[in-house]
PDB file of N, CA and C in Angstrom:
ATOM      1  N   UNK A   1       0.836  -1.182   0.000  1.00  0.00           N
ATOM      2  CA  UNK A   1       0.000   0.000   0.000  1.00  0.00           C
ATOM      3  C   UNK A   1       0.886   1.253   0.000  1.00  0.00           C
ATOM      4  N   UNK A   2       0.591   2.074  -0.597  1.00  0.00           N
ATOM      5  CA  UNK A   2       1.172   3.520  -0.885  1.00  0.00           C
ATOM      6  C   UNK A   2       0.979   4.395   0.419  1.00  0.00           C
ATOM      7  N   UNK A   3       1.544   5.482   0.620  1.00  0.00           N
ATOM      8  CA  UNK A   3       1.630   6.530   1.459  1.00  0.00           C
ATOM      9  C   UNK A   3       1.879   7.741   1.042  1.00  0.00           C
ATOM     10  N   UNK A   4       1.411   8.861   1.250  1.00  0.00           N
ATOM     11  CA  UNK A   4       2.024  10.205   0.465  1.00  0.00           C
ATOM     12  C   UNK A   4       3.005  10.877   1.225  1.00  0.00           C
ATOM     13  N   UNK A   5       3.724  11.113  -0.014  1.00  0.00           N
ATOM     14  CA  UNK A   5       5.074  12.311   1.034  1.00  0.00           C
ATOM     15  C   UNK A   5       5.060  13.792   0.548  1.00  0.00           C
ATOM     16  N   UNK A   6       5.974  14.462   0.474  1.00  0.00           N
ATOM     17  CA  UNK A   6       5.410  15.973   0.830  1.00  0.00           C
ATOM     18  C   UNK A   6       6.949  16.665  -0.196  1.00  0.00           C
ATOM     19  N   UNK A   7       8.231  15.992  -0.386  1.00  0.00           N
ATOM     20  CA  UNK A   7       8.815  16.361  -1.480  1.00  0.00           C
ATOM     21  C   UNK A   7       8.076  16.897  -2.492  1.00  0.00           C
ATOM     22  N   UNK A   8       8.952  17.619  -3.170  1.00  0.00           N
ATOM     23  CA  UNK A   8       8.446  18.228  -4.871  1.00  0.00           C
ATOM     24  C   UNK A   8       8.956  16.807  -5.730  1.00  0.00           C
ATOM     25  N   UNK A   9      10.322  16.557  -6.059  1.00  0.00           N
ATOM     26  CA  UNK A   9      10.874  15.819  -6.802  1.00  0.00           C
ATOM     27  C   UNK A   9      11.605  14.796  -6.539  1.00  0.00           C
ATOM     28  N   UNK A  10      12.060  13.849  -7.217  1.00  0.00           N
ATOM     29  CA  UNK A  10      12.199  12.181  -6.237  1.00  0.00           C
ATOM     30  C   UNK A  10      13.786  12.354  -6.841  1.00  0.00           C
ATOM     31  N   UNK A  11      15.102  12.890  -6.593  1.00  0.00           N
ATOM     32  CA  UNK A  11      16.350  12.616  -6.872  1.00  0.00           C
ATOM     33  C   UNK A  11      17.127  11.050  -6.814  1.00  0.00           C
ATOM     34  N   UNK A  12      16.488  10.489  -6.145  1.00  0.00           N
ATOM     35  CA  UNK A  12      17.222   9.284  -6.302  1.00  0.00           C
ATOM     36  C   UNK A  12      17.133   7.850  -7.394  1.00  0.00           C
ATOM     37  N   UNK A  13      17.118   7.333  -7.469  1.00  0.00           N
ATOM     38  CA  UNK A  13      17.483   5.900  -8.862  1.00  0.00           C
ATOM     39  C   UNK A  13      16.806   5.143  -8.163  1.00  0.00           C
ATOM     40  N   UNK A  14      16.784   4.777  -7.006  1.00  0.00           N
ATOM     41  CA  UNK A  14      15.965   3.785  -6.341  1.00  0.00           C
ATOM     42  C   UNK A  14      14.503   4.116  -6.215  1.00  0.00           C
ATOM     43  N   UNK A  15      13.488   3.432  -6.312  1.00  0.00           N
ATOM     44  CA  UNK A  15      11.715   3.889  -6.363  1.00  0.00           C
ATOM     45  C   UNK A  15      11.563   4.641  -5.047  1.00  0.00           C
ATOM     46  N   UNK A  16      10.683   5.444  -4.992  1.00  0.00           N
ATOM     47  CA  UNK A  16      10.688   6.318  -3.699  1.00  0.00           C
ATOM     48  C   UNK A  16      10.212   5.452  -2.491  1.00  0.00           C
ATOM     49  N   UNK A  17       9.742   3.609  -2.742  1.00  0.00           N
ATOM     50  CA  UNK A  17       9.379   3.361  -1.874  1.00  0.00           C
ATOM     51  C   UNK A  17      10.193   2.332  -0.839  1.00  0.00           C
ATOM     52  N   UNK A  18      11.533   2.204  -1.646  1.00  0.00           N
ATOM     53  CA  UNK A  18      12.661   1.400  -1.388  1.00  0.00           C
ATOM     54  C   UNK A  18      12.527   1.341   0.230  1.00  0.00           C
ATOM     55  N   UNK A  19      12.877   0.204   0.541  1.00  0.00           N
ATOM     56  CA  UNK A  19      12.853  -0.002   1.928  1.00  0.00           C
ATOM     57  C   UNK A  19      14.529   0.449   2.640  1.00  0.00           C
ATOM     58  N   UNK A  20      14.894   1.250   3.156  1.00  0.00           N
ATOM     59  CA  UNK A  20      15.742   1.257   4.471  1.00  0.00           C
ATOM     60  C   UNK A  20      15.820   1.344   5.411  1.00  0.00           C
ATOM     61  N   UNK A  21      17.268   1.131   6.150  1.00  0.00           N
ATOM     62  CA  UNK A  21      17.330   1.087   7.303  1.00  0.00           C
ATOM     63  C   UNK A  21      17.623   2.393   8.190  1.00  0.00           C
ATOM     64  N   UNK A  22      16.794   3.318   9.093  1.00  0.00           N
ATOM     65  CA  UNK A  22      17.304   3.929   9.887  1.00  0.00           C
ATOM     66  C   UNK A  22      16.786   2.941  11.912  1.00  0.00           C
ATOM     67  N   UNK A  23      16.935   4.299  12.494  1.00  0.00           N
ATOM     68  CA  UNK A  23      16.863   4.082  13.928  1.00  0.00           C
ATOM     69  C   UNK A  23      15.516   4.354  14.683  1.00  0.00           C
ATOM     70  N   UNK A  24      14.978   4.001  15.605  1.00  0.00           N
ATOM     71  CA  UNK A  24      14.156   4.572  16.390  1.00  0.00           C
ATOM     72  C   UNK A  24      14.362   5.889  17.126  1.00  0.00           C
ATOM     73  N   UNK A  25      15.917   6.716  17.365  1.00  0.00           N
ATOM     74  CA  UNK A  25      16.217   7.801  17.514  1.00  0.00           C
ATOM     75  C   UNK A  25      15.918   8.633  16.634  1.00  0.00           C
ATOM     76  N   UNK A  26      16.151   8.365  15.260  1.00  0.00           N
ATOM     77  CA  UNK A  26      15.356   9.415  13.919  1.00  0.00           C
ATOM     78  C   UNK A  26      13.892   9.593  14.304  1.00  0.00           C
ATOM     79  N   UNK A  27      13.318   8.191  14.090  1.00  0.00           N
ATOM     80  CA  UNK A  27      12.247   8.058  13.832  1.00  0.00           C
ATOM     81  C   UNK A  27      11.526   9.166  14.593  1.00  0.00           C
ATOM     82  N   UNK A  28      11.675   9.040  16.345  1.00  0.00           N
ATOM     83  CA  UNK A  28      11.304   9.421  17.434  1.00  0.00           C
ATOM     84  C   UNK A  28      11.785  10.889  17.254  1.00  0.00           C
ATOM     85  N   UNK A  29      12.249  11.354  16.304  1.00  0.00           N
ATOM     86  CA  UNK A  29      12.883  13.042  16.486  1.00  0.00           C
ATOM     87  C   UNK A  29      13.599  13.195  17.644  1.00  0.00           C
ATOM     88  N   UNK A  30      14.666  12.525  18.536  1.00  0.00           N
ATOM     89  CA  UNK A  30      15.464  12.729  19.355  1.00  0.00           C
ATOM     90  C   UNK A  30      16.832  13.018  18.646  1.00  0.00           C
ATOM     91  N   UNK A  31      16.780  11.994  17.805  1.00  0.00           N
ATOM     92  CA  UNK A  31      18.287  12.556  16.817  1.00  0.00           C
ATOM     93  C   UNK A  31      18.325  12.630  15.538  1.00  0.00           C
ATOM     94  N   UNK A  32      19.246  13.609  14.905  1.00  0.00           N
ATOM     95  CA  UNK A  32      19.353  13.661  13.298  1.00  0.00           C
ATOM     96  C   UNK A  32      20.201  12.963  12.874  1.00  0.00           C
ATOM     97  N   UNK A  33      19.998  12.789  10.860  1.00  0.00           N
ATOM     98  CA  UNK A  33      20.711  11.645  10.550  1.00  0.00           C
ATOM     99  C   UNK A  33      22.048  12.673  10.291  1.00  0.00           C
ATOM    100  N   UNK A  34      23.335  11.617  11.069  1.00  0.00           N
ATOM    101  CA  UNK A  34      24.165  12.344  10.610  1.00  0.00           C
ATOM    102  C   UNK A  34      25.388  11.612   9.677  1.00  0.00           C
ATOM    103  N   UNK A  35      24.654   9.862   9.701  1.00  0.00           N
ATOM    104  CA  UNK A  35      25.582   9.226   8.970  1.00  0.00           C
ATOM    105  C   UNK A  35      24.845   8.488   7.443  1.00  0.00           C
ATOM    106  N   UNK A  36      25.021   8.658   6.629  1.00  0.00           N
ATOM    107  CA  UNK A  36      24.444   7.658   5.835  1.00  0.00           C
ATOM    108  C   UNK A  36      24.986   6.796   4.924  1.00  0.00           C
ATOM    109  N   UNK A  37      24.754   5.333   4.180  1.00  0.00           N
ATOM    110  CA  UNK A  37      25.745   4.626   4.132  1.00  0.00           C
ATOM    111  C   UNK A  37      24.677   3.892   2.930  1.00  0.00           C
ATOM    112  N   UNK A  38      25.527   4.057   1.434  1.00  0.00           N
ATOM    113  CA  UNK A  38      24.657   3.253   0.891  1.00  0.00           C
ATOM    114  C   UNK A  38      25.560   1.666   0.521  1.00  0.00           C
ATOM    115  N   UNK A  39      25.043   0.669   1.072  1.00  0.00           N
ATOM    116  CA  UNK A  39      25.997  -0.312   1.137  1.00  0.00           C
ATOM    117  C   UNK A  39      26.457  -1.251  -0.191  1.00  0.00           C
ATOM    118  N   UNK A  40      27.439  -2.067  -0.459  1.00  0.00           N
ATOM    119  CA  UNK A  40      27.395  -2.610  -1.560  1.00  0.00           C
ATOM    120  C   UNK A  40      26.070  -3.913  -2.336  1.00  0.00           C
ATOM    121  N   UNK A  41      25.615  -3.680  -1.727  1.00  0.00           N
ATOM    122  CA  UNK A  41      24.587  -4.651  -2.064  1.00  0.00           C
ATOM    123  C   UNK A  41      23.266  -3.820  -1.913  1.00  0.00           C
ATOM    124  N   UNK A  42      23.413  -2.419  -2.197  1.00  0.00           N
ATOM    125  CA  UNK A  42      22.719  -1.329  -2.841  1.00  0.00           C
ATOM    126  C   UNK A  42      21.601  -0.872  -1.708  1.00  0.00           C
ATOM    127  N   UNK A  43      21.383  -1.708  -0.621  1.00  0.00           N
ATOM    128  CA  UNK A  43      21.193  -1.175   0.857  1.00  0.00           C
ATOM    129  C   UNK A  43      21.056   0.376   1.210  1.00  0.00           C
ATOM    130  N   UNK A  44      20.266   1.022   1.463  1.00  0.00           N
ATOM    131  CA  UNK A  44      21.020   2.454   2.335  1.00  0.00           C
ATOM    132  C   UNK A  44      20.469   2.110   3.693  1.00  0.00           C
ATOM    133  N   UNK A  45      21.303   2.719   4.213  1.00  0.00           N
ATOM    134  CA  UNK A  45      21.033   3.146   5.894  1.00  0.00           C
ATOM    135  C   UNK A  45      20.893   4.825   6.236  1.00  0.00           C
ATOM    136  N   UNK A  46      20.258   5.306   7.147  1.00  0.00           N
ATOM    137  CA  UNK A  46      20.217   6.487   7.312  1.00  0.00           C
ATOM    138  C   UNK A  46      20.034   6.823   9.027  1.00  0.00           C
ATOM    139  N   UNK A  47      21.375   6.855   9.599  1.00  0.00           N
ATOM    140  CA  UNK A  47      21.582   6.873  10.704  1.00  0.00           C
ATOM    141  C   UNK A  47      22.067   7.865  11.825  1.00  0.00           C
ATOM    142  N   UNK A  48      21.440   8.053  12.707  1.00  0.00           N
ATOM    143  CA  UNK A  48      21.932   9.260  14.019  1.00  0.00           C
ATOM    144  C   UNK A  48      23.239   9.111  14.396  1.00  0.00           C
ATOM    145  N   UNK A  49      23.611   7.994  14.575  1.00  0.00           N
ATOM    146  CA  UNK A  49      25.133   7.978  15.121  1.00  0.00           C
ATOM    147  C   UNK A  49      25.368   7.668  16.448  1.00  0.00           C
ATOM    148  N   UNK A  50      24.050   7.297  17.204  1.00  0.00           N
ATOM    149  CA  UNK A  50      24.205   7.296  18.490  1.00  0.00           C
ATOM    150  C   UNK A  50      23.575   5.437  19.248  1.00  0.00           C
ATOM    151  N   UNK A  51      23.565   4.778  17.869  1.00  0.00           N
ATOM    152  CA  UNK A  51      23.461   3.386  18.728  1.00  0.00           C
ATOM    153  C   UNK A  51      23.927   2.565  17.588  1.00  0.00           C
ATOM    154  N   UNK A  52      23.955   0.780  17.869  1.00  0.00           N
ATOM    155  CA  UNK A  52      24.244   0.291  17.008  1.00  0.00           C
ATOM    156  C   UNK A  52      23.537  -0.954  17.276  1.00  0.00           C
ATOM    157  N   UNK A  53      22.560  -1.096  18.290  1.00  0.00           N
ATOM    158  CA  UNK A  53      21.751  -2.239  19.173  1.00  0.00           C
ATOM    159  C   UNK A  53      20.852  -2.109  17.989  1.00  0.00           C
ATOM    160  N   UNK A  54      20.924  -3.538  17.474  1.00  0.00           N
ATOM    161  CA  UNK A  54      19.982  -4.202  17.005  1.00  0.00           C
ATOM    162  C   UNK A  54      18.213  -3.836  17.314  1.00  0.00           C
ATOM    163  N   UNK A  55      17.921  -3.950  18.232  1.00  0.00           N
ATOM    164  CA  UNK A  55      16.750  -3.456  18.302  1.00  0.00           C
ATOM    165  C   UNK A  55      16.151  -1.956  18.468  1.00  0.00           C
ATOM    166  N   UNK A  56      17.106  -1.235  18.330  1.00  0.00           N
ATOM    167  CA  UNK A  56      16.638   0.543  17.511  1.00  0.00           C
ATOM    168  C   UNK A  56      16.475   0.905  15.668  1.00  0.00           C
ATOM    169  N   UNK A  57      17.083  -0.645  15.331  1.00  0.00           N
ATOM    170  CA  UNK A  57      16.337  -0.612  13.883  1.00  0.00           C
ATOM    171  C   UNK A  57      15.895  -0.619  13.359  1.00  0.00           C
ATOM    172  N   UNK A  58      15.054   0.372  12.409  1.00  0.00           N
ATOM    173  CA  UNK A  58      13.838   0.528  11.896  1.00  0.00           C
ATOM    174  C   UNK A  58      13.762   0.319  10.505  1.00  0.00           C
ATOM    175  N   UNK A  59      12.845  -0.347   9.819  1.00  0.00           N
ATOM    176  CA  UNK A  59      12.816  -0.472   8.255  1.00  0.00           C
ATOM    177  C   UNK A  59      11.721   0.776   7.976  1.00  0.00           C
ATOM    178  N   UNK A  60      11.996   1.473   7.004  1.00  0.00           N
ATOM    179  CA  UNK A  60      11.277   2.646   6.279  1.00  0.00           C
ATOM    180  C   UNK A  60      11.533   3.043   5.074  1.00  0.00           C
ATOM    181  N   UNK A  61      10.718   3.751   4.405  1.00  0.00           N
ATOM    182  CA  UNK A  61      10.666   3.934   3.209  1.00  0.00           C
ATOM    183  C   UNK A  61      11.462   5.291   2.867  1.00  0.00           C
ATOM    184  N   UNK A  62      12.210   4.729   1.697  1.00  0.00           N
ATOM    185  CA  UNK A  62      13.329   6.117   1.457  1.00  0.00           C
ATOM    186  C   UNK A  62      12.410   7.149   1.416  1.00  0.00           C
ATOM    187  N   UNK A  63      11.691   7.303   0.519  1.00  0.00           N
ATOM    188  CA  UNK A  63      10.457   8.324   0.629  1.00  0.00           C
ATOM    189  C   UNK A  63      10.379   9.274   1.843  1.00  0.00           C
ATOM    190  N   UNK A  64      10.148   8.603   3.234  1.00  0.00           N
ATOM    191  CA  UNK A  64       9.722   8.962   4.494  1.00  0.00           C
ATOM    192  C   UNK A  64      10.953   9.434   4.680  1.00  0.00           C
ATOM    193  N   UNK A  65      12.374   9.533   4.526  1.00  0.00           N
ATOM    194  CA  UNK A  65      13.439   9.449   5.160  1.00  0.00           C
ATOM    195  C   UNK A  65      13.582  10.510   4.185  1.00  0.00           C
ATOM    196  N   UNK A  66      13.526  10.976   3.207  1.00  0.00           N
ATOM    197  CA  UNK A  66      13.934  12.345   2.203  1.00  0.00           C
ATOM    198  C   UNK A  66      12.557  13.290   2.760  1.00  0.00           C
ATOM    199  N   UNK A  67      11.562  12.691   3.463  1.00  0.00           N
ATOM    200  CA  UNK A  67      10.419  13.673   4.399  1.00  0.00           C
ATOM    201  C   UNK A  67      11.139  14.148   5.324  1.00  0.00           C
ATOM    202  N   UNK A  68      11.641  14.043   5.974  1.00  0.00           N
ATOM    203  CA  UNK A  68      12.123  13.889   7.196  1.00  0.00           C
ATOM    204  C   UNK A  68      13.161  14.561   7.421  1.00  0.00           C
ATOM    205  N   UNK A  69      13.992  14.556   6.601  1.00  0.00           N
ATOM    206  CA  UNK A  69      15.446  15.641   6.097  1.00  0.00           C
ATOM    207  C   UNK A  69      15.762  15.592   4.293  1.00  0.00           C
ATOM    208  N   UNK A  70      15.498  16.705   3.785  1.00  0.00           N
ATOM    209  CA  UNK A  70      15.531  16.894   2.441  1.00  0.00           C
ATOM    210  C   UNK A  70      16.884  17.035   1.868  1.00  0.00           C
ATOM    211  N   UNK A  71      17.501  17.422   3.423  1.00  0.00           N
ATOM    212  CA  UNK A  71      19.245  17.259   2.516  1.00  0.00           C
ATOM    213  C   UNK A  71      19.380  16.156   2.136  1.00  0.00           C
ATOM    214  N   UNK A  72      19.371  14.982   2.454  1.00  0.00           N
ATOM    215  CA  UNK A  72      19.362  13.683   2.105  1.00  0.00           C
ATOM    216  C   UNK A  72      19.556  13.621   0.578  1.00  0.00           C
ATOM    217  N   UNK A  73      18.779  15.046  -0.329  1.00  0.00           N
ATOM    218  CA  UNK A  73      18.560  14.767  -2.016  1.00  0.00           C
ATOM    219  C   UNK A  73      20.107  15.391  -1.922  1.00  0.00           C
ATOM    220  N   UNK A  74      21.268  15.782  -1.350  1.00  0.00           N
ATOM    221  CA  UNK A  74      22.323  15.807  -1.959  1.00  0.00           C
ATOM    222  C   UNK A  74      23.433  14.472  -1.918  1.00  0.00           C
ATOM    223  N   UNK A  75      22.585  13.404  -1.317  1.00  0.00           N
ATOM    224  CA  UNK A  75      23.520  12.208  -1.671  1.00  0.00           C
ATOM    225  C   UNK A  75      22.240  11.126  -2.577  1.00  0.00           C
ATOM    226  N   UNK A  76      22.193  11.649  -3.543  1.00  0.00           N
ATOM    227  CA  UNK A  76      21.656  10.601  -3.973  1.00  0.00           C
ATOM    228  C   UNK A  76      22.480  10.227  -5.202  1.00  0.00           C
ATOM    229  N   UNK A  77      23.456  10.645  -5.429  1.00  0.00           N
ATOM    230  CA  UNK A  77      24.161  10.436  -6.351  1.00  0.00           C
ATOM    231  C   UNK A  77      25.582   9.749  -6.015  1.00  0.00           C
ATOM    232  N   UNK A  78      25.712   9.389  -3.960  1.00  0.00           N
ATOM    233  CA  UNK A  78      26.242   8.321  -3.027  1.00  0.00           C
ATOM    234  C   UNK A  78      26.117   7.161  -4.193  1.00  0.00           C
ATOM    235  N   UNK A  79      27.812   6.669  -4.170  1.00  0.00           N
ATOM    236  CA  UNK A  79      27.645   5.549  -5.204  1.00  0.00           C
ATOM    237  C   UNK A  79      27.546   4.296  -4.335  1.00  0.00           C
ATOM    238  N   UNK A  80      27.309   3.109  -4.770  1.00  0.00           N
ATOM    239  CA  UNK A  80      27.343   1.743  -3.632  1.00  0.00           C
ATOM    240  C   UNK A  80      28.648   1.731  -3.039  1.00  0.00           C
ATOM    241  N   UNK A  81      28.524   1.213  -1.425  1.00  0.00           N
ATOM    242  CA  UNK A  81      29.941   1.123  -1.244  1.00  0.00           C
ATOM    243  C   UNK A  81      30.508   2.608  -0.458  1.00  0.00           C
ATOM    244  N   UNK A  82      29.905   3.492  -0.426  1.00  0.00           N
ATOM    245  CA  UNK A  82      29.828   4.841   0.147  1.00  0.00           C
ATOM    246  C   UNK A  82      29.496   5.394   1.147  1.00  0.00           C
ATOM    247  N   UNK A  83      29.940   6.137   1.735  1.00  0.00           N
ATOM    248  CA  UNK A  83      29.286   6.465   3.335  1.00  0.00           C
ATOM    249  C   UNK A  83      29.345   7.997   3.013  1.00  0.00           C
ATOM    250  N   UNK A  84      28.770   8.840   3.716  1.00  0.00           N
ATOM    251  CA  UNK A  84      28.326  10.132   4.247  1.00  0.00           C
ATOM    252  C   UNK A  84      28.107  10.714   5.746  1.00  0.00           C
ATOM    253  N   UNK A  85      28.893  11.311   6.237  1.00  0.00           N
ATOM    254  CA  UNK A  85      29.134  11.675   7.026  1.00  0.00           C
ATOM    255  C   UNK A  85      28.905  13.571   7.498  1.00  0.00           C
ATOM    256  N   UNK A  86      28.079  14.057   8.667  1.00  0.00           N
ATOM    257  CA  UNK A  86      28.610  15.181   8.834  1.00  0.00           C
ATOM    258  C   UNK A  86      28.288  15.301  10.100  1.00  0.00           C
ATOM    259  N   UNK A  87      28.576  16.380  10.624  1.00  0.00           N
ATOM    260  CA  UNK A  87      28.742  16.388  12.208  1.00  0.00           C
ATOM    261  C   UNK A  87      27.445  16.613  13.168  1.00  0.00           C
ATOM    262  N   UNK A  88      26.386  17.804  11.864  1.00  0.00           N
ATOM    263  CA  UNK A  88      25.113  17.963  12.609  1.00  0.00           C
ATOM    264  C   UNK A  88      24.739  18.307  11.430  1.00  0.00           C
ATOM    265  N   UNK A  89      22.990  18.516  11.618  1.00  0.00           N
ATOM    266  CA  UNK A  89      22.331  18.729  10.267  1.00  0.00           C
ATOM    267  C   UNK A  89      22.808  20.177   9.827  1.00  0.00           C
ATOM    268  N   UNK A  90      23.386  21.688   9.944  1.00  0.00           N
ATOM    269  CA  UNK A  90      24.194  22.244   9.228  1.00  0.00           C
ATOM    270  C   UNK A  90      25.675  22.145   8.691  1.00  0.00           C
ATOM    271  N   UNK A  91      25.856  21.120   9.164  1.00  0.00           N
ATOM    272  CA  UNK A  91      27.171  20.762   8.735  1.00  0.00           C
ATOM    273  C   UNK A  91      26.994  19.789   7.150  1.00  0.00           C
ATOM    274  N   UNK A  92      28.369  20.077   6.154  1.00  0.00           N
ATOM    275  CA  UNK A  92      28.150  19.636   4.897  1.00  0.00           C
ATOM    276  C   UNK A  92      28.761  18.076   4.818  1.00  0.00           C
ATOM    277  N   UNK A  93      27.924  17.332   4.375  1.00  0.00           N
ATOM    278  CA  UNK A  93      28.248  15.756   4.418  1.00  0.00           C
ATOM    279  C   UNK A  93      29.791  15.804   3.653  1.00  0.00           C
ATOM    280  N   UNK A  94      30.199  14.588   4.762  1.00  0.00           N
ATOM    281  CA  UNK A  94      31.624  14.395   3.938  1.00  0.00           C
ATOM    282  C   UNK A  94      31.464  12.789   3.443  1.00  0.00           C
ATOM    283  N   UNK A  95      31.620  12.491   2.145  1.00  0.00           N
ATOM    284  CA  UNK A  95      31.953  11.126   1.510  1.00  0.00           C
ATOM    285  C   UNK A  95      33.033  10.388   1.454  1.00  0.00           C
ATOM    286  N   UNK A  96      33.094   9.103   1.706  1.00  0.00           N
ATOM    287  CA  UNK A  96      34.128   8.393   1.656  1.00  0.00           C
ATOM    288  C   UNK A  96      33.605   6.820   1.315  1.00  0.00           C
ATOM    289  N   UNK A  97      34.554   6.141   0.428  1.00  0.00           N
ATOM    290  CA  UNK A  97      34.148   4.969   0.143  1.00  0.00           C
ATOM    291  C   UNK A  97      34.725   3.860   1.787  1.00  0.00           C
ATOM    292  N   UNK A  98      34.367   2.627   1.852  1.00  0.00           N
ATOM    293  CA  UNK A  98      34.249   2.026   3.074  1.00  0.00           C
ATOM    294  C   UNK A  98      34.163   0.889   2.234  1.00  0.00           C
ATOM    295  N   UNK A  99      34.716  -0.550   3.106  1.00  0.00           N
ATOM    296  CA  UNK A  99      35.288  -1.602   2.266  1.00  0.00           C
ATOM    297  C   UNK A  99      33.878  -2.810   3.539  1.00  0.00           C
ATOM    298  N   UNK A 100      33.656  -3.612   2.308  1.00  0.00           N
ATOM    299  CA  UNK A 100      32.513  -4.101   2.492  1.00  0.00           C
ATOM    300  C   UNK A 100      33.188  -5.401   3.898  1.00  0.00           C
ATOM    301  N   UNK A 101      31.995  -5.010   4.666  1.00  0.00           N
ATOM    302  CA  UNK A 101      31.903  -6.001   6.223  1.00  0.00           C
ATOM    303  C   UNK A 101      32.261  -7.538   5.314  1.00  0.00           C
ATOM    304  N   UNK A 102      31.141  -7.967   4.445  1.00  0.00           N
ATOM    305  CA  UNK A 102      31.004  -9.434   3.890  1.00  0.00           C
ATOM    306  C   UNK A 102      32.271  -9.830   3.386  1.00  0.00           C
ATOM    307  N   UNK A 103      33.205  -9.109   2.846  1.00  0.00           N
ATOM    308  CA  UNK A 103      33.871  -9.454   2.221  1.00  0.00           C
ATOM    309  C   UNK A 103      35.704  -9.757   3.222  1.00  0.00           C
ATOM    310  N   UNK A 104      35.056  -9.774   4.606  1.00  0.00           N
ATOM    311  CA  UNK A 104      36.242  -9.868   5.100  1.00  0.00           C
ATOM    312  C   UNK A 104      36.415 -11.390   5.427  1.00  0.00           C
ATOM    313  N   UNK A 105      37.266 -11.953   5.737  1.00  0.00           N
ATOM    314  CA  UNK A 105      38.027 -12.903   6.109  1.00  0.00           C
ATOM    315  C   UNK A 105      37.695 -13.444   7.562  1.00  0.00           C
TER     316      UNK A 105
END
């Protein structure tokens, strides 16, 4: 089932209804995303920075998550394999590629 969001225009390659991963700290408006990570297996995450417990993970729709913070439309062009980083929501994301968890030894 569909949901409406409140963007003008959909910047990203993935359908606006793509499922990711953020936190129950976003969700809850206690914290902003300040990390985001689109993984090699084309995954994004969109994360506060302030847990890593399994059970603050939330599945949501990219859609809801470009509602929620619209800067988000300046990484949509985050290639797989990529992370985004900034310190607080006026601060300008910094990119860096990151070497895949699966693929270690």
């Amino acid at each position: 089932m569909s949901h409406p969001h409140n963007f003008e225009s959909w910047p990203f390659a993935d359908a606006v209804n793509t499922a990711s991963y953020t936190t129950r700290q976003v969700l809850d408006g206690l914290n902003p995303i300040v990390e985001v990570y689109h993984d090699h297996d084309g995954d994004w995450q969109f994360l506060c920075g302030t847990t890593t417990d399994a059970a603050n993970l939330k599945l949501v729709c990219m859609g809801c998550m470009l509602d929620r913070d619209p800067s988000l439309a300046k990484l949509a062009d985050l290639p797989r394999g990529w992370s985004a980083i900034r310190n607080d929501p006026q601060s300008d994301w910094a990119r860096d590629a990151y070497e895949d968890s699966d693929d270690e030894a």
